[in-house]
C-alpha atoms as a PDB file:
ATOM      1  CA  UNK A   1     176.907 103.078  26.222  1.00  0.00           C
ATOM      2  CA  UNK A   2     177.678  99.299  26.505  1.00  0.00           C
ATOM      3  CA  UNK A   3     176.739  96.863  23.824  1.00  0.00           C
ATOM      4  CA  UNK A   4     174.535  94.052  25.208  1.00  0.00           C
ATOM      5  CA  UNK A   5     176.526  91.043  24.371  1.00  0.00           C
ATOM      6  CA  UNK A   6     175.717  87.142  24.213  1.00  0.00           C
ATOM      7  CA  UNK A   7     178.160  84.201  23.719  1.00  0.00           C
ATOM      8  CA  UNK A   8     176.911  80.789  21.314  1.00  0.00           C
ATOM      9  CA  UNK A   9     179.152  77.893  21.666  1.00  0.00           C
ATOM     10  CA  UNK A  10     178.530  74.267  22.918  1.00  0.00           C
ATOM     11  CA  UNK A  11     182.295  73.913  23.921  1.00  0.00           C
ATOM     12  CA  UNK A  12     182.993  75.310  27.369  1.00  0.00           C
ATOM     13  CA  UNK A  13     186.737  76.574  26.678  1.00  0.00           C
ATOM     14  CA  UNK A  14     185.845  78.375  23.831  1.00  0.00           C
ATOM     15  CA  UNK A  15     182.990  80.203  26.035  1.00  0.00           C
ATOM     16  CA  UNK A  16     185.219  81.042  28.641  1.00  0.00           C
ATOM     17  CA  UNK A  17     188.315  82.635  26.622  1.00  0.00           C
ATOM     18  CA  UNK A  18     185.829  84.476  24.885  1.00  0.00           C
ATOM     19  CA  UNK A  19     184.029  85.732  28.445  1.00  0.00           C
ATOM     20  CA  UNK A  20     187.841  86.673  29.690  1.00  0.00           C
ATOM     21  CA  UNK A  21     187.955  88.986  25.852  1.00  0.00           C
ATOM     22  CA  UNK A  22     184.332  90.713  26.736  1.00  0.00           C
ATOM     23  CA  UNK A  23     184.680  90.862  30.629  1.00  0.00           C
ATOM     24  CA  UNK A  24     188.149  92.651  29.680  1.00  0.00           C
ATOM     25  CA  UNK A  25     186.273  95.301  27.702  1.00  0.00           C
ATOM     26  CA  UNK A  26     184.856  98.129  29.454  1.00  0.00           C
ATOM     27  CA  UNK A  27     182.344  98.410  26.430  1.00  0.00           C
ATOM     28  CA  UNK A  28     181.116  95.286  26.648  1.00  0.00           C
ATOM     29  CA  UNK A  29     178.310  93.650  28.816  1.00  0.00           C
ATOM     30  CA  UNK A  30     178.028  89.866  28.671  1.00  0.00           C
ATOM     31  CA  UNK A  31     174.339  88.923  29.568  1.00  0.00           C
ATOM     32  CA  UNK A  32     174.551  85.105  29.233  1.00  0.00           C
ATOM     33  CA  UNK A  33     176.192  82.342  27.501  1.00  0.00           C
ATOM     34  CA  UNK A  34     174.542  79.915  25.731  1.00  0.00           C
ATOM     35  CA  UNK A  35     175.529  76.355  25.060  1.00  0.00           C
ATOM     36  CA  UNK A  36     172.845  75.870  22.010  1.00  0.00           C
ATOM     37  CA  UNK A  37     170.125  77.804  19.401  1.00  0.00           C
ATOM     38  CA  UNK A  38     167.929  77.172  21.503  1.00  0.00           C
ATOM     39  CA  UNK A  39     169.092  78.436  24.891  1.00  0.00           C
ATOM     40  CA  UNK A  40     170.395  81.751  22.564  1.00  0.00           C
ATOM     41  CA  UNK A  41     166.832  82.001  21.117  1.00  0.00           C
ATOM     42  CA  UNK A  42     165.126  82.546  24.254  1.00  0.00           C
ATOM     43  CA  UNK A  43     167.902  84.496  25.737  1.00  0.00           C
ATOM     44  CA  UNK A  44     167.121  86.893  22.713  1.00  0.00           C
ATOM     45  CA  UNK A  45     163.589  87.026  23.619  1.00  0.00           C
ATOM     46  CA  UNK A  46     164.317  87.852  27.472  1.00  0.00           C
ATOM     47  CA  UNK A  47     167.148  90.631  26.194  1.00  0.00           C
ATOM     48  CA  UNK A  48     167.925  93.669  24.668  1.00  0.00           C
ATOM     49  CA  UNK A  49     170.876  91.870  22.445  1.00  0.00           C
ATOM     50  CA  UNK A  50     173.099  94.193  20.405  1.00  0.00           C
ATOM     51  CA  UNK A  51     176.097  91.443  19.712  1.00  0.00           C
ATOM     52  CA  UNK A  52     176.032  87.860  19.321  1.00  0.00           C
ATOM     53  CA  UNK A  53     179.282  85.453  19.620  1.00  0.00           C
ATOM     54  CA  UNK A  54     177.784  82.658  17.493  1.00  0.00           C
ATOM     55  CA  UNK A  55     179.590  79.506  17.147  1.00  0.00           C
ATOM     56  CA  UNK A  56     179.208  77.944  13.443  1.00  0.00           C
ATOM     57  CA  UNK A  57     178.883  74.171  14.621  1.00  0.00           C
ATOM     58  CA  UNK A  58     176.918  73.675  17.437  1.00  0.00           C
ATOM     59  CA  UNK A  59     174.716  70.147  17.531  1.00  0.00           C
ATOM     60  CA  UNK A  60     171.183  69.760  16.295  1.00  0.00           C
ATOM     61  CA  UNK A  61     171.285  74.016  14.990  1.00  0.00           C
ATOM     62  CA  UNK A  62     174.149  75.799  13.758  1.00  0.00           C
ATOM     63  CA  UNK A  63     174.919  78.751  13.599  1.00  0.00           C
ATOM     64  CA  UNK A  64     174.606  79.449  10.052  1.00  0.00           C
ATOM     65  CA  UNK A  65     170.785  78.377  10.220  1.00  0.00           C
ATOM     66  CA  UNK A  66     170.290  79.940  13.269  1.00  0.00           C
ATOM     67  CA  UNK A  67     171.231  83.045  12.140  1.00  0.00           C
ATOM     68  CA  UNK A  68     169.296  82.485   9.411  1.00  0.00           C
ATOM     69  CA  UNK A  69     165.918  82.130  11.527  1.00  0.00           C
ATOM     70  CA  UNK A  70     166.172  85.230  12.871  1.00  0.00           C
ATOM     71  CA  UNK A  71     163.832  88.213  11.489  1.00  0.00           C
ATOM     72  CA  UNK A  72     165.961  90.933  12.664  1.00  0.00           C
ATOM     73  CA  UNK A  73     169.169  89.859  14.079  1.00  0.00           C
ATOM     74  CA  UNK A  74     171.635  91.746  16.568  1.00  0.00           C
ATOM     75  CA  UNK A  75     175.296  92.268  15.073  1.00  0.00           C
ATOM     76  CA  UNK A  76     177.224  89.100  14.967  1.00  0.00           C
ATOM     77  CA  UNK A  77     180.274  87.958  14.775  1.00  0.00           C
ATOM     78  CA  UNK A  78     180.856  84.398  13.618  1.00  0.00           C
ATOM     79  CA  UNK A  79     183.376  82.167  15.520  1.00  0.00           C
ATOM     80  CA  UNK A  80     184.864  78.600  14.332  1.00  0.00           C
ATOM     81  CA  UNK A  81     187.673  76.621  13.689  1.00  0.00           C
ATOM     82  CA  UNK A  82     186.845  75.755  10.019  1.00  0.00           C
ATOM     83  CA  UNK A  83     188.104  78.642   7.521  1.00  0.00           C
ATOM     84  CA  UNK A  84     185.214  77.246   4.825  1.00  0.00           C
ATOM     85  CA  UNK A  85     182.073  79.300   6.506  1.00  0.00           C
ATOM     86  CA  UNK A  86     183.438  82.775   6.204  1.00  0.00           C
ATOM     87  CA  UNK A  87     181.736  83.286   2.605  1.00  0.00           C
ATOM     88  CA  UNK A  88     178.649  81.803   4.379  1.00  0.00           C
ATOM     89  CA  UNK A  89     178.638  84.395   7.130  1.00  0.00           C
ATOM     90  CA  UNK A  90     179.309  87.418   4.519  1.00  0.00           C
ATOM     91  CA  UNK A  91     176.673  86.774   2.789  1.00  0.00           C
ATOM     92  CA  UNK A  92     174.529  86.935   6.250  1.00  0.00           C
ATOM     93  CA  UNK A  93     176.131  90.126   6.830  1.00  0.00           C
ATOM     94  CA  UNK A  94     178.052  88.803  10.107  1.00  0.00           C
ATOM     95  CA  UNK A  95     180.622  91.896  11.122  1.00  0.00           C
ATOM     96  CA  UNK A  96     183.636  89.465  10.905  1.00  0.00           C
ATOM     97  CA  UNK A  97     184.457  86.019  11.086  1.00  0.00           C
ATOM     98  CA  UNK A  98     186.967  84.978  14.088  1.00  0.00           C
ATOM     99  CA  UNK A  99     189.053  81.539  13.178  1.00  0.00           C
ATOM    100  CA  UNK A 100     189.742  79.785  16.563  1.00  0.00           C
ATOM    101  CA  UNK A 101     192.158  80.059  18.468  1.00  0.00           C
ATOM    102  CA  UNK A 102     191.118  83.710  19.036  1.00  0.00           C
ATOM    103  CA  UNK A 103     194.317  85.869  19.421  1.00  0.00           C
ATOM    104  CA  UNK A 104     193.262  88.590  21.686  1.00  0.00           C
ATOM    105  CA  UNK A 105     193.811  91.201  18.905  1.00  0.00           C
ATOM    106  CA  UNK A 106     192.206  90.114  16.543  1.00  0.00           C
ATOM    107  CA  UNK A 107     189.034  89.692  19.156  1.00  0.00           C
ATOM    108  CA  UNK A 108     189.401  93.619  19.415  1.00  0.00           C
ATOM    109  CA  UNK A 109     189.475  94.380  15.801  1.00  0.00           C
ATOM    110  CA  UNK A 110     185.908  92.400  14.963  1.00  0.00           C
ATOM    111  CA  UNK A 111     184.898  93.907  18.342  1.00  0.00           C
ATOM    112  CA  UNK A 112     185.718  97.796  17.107  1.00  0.00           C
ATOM    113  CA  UNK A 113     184.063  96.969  13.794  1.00  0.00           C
ATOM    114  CA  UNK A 114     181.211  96.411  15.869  1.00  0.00           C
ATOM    115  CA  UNK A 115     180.985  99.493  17.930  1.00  0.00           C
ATOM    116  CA  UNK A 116     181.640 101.320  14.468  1.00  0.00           C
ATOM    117  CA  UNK A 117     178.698  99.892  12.966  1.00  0.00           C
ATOM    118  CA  UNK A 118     176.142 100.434  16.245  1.00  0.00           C
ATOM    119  CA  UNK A 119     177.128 104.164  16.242  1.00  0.00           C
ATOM    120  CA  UNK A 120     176.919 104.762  12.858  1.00  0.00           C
ATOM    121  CA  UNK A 121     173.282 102.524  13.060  1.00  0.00           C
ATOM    122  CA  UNK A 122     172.614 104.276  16.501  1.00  0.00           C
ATOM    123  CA  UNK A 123     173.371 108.353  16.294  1.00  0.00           C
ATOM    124  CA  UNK A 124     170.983 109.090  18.708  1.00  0.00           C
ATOM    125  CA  UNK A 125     172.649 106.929  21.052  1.00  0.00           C
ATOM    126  CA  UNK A 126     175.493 108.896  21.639  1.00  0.00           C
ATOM    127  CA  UNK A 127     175.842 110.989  24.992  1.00  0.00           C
ATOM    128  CA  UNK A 128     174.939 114.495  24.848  1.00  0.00           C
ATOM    129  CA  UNK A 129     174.496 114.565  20.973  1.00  0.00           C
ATOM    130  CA  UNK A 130     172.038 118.116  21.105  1.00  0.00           C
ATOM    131  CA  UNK A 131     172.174 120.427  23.074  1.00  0.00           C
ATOM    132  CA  UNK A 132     170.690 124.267  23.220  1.00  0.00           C
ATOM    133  CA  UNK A 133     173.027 125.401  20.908  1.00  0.00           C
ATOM    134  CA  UNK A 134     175.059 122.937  19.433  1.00  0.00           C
ATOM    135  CA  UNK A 135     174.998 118.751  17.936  1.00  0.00           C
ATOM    136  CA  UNK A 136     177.308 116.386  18.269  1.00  0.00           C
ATOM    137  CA  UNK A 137     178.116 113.844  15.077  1.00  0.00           C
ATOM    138  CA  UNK A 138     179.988 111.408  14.240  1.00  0.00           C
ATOM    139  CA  UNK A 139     182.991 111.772  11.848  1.00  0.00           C
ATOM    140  CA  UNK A 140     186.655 110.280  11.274  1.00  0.00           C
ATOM    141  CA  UNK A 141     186.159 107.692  14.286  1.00  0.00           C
ATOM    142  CA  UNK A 142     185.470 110.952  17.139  1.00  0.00           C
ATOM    143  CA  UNK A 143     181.842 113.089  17.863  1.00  0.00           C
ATOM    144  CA  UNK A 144     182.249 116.518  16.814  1.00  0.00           C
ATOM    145  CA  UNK A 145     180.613 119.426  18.451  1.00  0.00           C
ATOM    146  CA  UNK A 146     179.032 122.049  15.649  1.00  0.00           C
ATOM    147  CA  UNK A 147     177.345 124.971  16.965  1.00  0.00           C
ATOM    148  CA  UNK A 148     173.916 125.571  15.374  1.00  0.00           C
ATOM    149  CA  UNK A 149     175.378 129.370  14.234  1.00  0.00           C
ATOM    150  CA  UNK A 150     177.828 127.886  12.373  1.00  0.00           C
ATOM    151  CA  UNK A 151     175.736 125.322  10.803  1.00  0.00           C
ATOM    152  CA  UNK A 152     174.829 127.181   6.908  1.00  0.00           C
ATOM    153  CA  UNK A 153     173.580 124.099   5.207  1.00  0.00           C
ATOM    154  CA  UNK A 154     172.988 120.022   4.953  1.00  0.00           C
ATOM    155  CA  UNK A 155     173.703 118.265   1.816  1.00  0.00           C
ATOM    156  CA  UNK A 156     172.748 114.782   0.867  1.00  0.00           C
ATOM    157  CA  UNK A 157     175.026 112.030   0.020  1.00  0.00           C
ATOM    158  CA  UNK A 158     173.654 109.105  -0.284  1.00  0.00           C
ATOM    159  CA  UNK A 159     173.816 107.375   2.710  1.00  0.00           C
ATOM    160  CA  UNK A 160     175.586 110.417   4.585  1.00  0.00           C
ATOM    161  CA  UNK A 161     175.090 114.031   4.803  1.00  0.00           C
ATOM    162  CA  UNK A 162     177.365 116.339   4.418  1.00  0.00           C
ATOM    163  CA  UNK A 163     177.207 119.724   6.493  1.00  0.00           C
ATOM    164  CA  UNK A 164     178.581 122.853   5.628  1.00  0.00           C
ATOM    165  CA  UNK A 165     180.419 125.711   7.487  1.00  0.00           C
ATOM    166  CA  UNK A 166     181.932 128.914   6.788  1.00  0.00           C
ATOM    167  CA  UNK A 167     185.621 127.072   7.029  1.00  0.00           C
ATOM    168  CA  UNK A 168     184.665 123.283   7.393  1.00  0.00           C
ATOM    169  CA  UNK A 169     182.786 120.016   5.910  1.00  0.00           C
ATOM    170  CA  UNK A 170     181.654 117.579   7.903  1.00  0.00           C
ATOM    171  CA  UNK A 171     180.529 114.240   6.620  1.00  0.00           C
ATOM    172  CA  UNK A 172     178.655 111.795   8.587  1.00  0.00           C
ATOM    173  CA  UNK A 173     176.485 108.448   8.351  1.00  0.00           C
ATOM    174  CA  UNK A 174     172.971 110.137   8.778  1.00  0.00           C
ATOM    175  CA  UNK A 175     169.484 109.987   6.841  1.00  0.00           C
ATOM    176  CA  UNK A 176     168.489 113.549   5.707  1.00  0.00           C
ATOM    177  CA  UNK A 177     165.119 112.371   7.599  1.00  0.00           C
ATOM    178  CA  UNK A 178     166.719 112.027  10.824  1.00  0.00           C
ATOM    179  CA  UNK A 179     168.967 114.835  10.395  1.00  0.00           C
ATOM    180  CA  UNK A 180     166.059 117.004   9.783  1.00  0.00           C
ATOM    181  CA  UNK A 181     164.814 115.380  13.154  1.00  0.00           C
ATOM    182  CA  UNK A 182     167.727 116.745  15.024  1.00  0.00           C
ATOM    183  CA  UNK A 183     168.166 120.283  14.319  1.00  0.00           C
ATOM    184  CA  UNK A 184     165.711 123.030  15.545  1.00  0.00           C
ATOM    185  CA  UNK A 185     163.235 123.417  13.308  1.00  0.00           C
ATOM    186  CA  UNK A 186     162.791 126.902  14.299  1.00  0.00           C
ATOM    187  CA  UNK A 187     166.706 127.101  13.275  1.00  0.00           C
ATOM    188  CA  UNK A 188     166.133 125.093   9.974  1.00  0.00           C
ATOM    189  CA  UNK A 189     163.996 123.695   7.157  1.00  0.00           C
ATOM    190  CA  UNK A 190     164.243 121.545   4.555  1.00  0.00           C
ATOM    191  CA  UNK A 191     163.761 123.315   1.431  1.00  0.00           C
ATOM    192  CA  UNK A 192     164.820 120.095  -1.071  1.00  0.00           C
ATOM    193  CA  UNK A 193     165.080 116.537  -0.743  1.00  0.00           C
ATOM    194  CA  UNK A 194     169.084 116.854  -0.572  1.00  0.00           C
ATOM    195  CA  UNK A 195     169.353 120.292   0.767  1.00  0.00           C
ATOM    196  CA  UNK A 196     168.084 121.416   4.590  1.00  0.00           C
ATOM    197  CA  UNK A 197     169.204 125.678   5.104  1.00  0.00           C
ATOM    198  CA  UNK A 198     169.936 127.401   8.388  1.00  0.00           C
ATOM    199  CA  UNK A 199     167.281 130.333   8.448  1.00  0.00           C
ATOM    200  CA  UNK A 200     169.652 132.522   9.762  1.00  0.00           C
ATOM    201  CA  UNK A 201     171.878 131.758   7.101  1.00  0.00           C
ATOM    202  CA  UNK A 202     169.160 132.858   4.382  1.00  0.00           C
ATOM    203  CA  UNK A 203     170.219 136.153   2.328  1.00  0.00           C
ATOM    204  CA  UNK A 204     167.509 135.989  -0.378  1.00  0.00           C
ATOM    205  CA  UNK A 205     164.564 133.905  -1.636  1.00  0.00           C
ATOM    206  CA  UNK A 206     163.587 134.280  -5.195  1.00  0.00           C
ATOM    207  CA  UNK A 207     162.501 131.803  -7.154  1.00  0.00           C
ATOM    208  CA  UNK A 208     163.616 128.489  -6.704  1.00  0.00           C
ATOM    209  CA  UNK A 209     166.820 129.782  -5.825  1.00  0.00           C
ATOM    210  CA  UNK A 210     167.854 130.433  -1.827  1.00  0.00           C
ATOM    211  CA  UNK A 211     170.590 132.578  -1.814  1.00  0.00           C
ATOM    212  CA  UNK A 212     173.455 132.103   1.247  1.00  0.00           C
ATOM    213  CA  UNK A 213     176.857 133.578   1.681  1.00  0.00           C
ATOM    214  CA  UNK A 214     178.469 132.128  -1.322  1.00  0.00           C
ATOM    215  CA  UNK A 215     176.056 129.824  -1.647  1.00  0.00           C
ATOM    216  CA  UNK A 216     172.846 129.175  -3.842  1.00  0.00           C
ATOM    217  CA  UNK A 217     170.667 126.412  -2.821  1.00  0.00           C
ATOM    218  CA  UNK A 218     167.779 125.143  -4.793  1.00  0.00           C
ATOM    219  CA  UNK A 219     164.595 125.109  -3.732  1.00  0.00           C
ATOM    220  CA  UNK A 220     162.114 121.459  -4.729  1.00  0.00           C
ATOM    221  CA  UNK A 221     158.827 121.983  -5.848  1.00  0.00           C
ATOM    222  CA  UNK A 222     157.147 119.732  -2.982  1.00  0.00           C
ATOM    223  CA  UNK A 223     158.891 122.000  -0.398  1.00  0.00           C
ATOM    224  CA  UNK A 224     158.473 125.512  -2.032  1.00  0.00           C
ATOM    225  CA  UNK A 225     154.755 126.480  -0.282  1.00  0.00           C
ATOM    226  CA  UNK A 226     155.874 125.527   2.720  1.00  0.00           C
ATOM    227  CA  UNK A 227     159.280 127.534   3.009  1.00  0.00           C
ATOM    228  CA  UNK A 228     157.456 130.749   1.749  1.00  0.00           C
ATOM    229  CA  UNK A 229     154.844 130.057   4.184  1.00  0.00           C
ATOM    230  CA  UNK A 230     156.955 130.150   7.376  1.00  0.00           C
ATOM    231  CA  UNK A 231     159.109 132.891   5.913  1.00  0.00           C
ATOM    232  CA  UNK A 232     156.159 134.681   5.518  1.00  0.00           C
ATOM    233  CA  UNK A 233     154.318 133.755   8.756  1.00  0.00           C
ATOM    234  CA  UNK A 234     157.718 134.543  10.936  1.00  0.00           C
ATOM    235  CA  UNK A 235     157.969 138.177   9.118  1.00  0.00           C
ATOM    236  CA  UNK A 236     161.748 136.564   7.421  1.00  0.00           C
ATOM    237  CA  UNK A 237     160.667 137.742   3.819  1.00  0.00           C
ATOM    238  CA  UNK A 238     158.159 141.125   4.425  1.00  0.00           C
END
């Protein structure tokens, strides 16, 4: 998938050595460049932007209160030849801040902290993430295939999950909500706010206590009627 990219700046060179950096990155797609706020404003309304280029000074708008005006900005990264803005753009959560002259590395590195961010915002995105039998997720920079069978539980942390195999943890940047979303739900169920079971991975109920292979699991209160209902209604427990 590429990301949707536009270019800010009201100085010509600057637009075209940074169309040479995106046109030289297969994972890029520049749909305009825009010489003003204005111009960059309607190309946002015509476009599906993920990434913005955004020149600080630019005349009559900058950047800075451009990107300010926006409700739900793309991913930016902030571009200028004054080293003073880059607490400014933090604070706007830009991905990085590129001093001009852009050396062609350091273009990549903001670019790849950028593609980090959209997959880790964008899961779904990836190609061929389910499958019949198996998800893909992302983990140490690469998707990793894990077959449903091997799947015995989902932890919460925080902002990741954490998901457990007989030999393996894998820990990714996923909501339990859309995890639960992903897997089968005639493979697994939630049975806590941090914990989601494979039902083939289920030894025991008793309780509040699910018991795997070397593995107990609580069971929360809000999702106790509804795990002994299905075990019940799919024959699991009598």
């Amino acid at each position: 998938m590429k990301l949707n990219c536009l270019i800010v700046d009201d100085e010509p060179l600057a637009q075209d050595i940074l169309e040479s950096y995106v046109l030289g990155d297969s994972e890029l797609q520049l749909l305009r460049k825009c010489s003003n706020a204005l111009e960059a404003r309607e190309a946002l309304r015509n476009n599906d932007v993920d990434l913005i280029f955004l020149d600080i000074q630019m005349p009559e708008i900058s950047g800075i209160d451009f990107l300010k005006s926006l409700e739900n900005p793309p991913m930016v990264i902030l571009t200028t030849a004054y080293p003073n803005y880059a607490l400014d753009g933090f604070n706007l959560d830009a991905v990085d801040y590129l001093l001009k002259p852009i050396p062609d590395d350091r273009f990549k590195k903001a670019v790849q902290k950028a593609k980090d961010l959209h997959s880790m915002r964008n899961p779904s995105g990836q190609v061929s993430e389910e499958g019949e039998d198996h998800i893909f997720v992302k983990a140490d920079q690469k998707l990793v295939k894990l077959r449903y069978d091997d799947i015995y539980y989902v932890e919460a942390l925080a902002d990741y999950v954490k998901i457990h195999t007989l030999d393996k943890r894998i820990i990714t940047l996923q909501t339990m909500k859309k995890m639960e979303e992903r897997l089968p739900s005639d493979r697994f169920i939630r049975v806590h706010r941090s914990f989601i079971v494979g039902i083939g991975k289920i030894k025991s109920v008793s309780g509040n206590k699910i018991e795997l292979p070397q593995q107990q699991i609580p069971i929360g209160k809000n999702y106790k009627t509804g795990l002994y209902d299905y075990l019940y209604s799919n024959n699991i427990l009598n």
